[in-house]
C-alpha atoms as a PDB file:
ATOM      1  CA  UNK A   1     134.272 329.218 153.437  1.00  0.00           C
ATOM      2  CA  UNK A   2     135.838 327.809 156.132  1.00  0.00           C
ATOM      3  CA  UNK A   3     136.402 324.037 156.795  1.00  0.00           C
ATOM      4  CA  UNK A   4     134.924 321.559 158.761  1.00  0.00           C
ATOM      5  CA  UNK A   5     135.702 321.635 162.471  1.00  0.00           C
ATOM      6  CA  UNK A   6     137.995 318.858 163.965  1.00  0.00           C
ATOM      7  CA  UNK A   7     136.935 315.424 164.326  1.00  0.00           C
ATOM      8  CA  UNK A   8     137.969 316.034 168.414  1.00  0.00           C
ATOM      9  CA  UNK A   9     135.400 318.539 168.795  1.00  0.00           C
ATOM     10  CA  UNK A  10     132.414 317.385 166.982  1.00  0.00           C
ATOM     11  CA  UNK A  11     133.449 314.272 169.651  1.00  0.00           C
ATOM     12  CA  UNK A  12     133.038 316.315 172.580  1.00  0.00           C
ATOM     13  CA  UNK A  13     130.267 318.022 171.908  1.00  0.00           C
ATOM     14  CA  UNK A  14     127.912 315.028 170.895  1.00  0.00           C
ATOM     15  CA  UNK A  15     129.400 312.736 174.352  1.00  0.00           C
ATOM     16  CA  UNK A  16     129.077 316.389 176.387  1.00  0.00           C
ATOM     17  CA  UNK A  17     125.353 316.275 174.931  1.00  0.00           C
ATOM     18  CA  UNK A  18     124.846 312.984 176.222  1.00  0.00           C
ATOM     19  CA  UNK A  19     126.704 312.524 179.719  1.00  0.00           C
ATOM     20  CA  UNK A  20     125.059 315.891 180.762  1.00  0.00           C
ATOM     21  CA  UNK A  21     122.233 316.086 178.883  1.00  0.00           C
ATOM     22  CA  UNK A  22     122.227 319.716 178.230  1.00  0.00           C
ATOM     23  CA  UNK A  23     120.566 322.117 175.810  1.00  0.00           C
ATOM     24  CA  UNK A  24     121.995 323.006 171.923  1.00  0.00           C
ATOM     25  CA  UNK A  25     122.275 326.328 173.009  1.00  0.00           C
ATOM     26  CA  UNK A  26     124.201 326.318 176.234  1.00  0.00           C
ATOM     27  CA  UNK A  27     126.470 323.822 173.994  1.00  0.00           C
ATOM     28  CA  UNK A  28     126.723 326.208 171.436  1.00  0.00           C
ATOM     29  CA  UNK A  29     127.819 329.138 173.863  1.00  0.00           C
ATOM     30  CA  UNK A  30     130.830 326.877 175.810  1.00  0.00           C
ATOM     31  CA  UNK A  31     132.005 325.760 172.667  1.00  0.00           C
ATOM     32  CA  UNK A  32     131.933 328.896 170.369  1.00  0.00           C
ATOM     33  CA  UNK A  33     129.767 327.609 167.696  1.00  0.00           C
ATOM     34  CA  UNK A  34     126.324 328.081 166.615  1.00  0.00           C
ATOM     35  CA  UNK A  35     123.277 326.156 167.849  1.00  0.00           C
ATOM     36  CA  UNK A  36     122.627 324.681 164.603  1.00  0.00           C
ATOM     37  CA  UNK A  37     126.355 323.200 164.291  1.00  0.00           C
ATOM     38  CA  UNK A  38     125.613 321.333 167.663  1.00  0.00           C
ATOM     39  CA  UNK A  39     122.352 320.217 166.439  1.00  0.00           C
ATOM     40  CA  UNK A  40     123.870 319.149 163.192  1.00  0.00           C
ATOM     41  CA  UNK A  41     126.457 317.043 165.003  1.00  0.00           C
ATOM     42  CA  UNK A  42     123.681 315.598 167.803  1.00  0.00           C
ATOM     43  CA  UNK A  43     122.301 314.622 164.606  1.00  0.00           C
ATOM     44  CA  UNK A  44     124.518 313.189 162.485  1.00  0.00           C
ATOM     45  CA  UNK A  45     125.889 311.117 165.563  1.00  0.00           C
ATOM     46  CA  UNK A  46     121.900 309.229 165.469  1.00  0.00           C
ATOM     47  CA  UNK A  47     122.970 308.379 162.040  1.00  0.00           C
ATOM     48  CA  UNK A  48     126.397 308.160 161.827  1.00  0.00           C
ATOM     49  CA  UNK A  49     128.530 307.525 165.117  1.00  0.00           C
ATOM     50  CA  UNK A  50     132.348 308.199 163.356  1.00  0.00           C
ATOM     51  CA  UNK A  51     130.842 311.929 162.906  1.00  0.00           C
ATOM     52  CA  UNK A  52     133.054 312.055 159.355  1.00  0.00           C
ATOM     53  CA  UNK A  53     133.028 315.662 158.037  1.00  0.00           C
ATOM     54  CA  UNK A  54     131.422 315.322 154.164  1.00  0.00           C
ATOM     55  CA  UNK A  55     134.163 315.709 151.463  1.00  0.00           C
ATOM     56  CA  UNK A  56     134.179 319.065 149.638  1.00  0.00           C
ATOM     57  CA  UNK A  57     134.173 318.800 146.076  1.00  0.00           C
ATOM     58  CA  UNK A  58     135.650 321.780 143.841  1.00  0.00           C
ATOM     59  CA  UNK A  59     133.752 321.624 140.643  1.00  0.00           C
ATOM     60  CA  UNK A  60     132.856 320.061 137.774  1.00  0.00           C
ATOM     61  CA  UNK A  61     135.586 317.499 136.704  1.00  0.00           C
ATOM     62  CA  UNK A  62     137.421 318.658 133.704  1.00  0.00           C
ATOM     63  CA  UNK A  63     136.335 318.274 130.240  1.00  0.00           C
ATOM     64  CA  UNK A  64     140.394 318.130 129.210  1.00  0.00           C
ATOM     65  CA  UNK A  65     142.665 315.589 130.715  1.00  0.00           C
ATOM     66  CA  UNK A  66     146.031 314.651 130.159  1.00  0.00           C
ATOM     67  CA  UNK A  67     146.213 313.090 127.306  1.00  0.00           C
ATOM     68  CA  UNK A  68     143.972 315.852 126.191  1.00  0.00           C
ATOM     69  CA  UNK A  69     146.720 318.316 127.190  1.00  0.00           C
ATOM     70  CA  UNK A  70     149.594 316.519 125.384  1.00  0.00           C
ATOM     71  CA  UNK A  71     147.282 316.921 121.766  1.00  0.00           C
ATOM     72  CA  UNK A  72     147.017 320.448 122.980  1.00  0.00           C
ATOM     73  CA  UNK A  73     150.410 320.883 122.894  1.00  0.00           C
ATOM     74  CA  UNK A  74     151.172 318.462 119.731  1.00  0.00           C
ATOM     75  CA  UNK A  75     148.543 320.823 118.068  1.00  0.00           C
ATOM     76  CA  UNK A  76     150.139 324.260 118.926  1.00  0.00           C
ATOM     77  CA  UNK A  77     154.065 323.607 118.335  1.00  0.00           C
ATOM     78  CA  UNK A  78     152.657 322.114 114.747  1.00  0.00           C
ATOM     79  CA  UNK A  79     151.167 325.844 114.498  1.00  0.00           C
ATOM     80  CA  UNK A  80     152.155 328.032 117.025  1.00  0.00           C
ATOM     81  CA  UNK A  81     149.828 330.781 115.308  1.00  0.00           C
ATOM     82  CA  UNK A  82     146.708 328.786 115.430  1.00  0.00           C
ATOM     83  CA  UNK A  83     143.458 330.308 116.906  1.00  0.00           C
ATOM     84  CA  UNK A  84     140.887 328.989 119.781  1.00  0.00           C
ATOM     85  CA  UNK A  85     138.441 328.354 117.118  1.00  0.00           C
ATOM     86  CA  UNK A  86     141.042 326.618 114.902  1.00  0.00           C
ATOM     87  CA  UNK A  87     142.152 324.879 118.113  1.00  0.00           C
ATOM     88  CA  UNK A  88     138.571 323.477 118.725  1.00  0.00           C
ATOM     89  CA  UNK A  89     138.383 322.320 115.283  1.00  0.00           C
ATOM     90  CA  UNK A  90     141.654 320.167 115.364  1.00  0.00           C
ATOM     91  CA  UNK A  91     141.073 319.132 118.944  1.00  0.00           C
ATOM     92  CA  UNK A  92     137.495 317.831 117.606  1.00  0.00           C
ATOM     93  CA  UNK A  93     139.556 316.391 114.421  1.00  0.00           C
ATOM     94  CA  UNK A  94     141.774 314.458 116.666  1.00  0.00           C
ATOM     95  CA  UNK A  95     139.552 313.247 119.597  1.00  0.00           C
ATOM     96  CA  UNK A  96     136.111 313.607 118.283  1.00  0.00           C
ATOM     97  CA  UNK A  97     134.863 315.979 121.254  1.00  0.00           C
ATOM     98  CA  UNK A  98     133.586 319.372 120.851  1.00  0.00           C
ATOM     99  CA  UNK A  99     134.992 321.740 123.321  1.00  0.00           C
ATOM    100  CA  UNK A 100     134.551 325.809 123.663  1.00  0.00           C
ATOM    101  CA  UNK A 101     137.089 328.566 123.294  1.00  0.00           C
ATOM    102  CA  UNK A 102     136.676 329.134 127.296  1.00  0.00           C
ATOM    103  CA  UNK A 103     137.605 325.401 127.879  1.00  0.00           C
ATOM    104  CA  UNK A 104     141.061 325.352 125.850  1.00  0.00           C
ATOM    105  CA  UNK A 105     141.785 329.214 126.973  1.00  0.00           C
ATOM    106  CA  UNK A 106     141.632 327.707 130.688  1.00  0.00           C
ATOM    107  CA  UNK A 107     143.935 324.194 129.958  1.00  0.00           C
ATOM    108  CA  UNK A 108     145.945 326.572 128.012  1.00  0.00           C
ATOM    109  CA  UNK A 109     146.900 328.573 130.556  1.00  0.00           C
ATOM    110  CA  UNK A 110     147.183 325.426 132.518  1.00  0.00           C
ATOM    111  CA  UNK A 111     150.008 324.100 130.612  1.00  0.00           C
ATOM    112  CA  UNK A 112     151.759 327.031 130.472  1.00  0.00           C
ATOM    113  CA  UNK A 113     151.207 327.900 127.087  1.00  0.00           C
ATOM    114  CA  UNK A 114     150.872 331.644 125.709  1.00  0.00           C
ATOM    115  CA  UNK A 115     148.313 333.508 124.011  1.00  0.00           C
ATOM    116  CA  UNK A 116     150.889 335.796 122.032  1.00  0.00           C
ATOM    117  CA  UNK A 117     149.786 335.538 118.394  1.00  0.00           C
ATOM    118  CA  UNK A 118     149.995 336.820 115.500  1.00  0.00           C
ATOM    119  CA  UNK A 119     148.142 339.172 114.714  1.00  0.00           C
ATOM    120  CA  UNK A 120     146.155 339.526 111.150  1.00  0.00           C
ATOM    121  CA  UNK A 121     147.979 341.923 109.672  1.00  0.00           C
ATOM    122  CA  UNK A 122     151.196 340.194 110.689  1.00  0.00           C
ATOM    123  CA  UNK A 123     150.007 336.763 109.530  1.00  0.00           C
ATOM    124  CA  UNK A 124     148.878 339.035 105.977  1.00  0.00           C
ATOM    125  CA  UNK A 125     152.816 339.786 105.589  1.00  0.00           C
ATOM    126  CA  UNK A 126     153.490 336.099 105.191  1.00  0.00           C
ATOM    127  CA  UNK A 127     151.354 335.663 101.958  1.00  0.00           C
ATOM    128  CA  UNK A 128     153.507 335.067  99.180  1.00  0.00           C
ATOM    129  CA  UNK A 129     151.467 337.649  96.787  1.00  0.00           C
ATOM    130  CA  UNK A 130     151.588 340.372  99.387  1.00  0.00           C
ATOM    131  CA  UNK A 131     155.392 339.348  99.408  1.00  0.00           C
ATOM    132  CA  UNK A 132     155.683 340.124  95.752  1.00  0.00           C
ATOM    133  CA  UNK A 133     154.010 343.461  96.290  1.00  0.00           C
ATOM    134  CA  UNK A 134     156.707 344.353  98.492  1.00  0.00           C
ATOM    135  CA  UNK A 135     159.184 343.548  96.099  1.00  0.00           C
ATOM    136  CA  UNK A 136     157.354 345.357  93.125  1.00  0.00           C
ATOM    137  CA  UNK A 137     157.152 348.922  95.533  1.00  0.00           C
END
């Protein structure tokens, strides 16, 4: 979506409105806009004179913030093999806030941290009694 048009043309279109008293439409077609952008601005100028473009907001705020992060990454060089779900447990351990998977894959990937893990069978090898069974065979 494309942003707001400048502050210098909503200006010219509202005073052009009202020095020659014209129609929306005719408006519309020497500007280039649509007829409902000039009525929006004729508008907003009754209510509003400065003719401010509203702020665009991208989202939901995040449930993770910095200091969030930094037990993140505390959490994973303690155990750089540790799950999402483990991950949600300790993060709820140490800040007492539940979070999902999705949430810590996403601030994960934020900080720059990897998702290479171990995988079961790897993790398996490091068992001390599948150790000895090595030895034994």
């Amino acid at each position: 979506m494309p942003g707001p048009y400048s502050y210098d043309l909503r200006k010219k279109i509202v005073d052009t409105y009202k020095t020659e008293n014209t129609s929306f439409k005719k408006l519309a077609i020497r500007f280039s806009i649509g007829i409902s952008t000039v009525q929006r601005y004729i508008n907003l100028s009754k209510e509003d004179p400065d003719l401010i473009p509203k702020t665009i907001h991208n989202g939901r705020a995040r449930r993770i913030d910095a200091k969030g992060e930094e037990i993140i990454k505390e959490i994973i060089k303690k155990n750089p093999t540790i799950t999402l779900l483990e991950l949600a447990e300790e993060y709820y351990d140490k800040c007492n806030e539940r979070v999902g998977s999705s949430v810590l894959s996403r601030t994960c990937s934020r900080i720059g941290l990897g998702f290479k893990k171990l995988s079961y069978y790897a993790k398996e090898q490091e068992r001390e009694d599948v150790k000895k069974k090595e030895k034994t065979l």
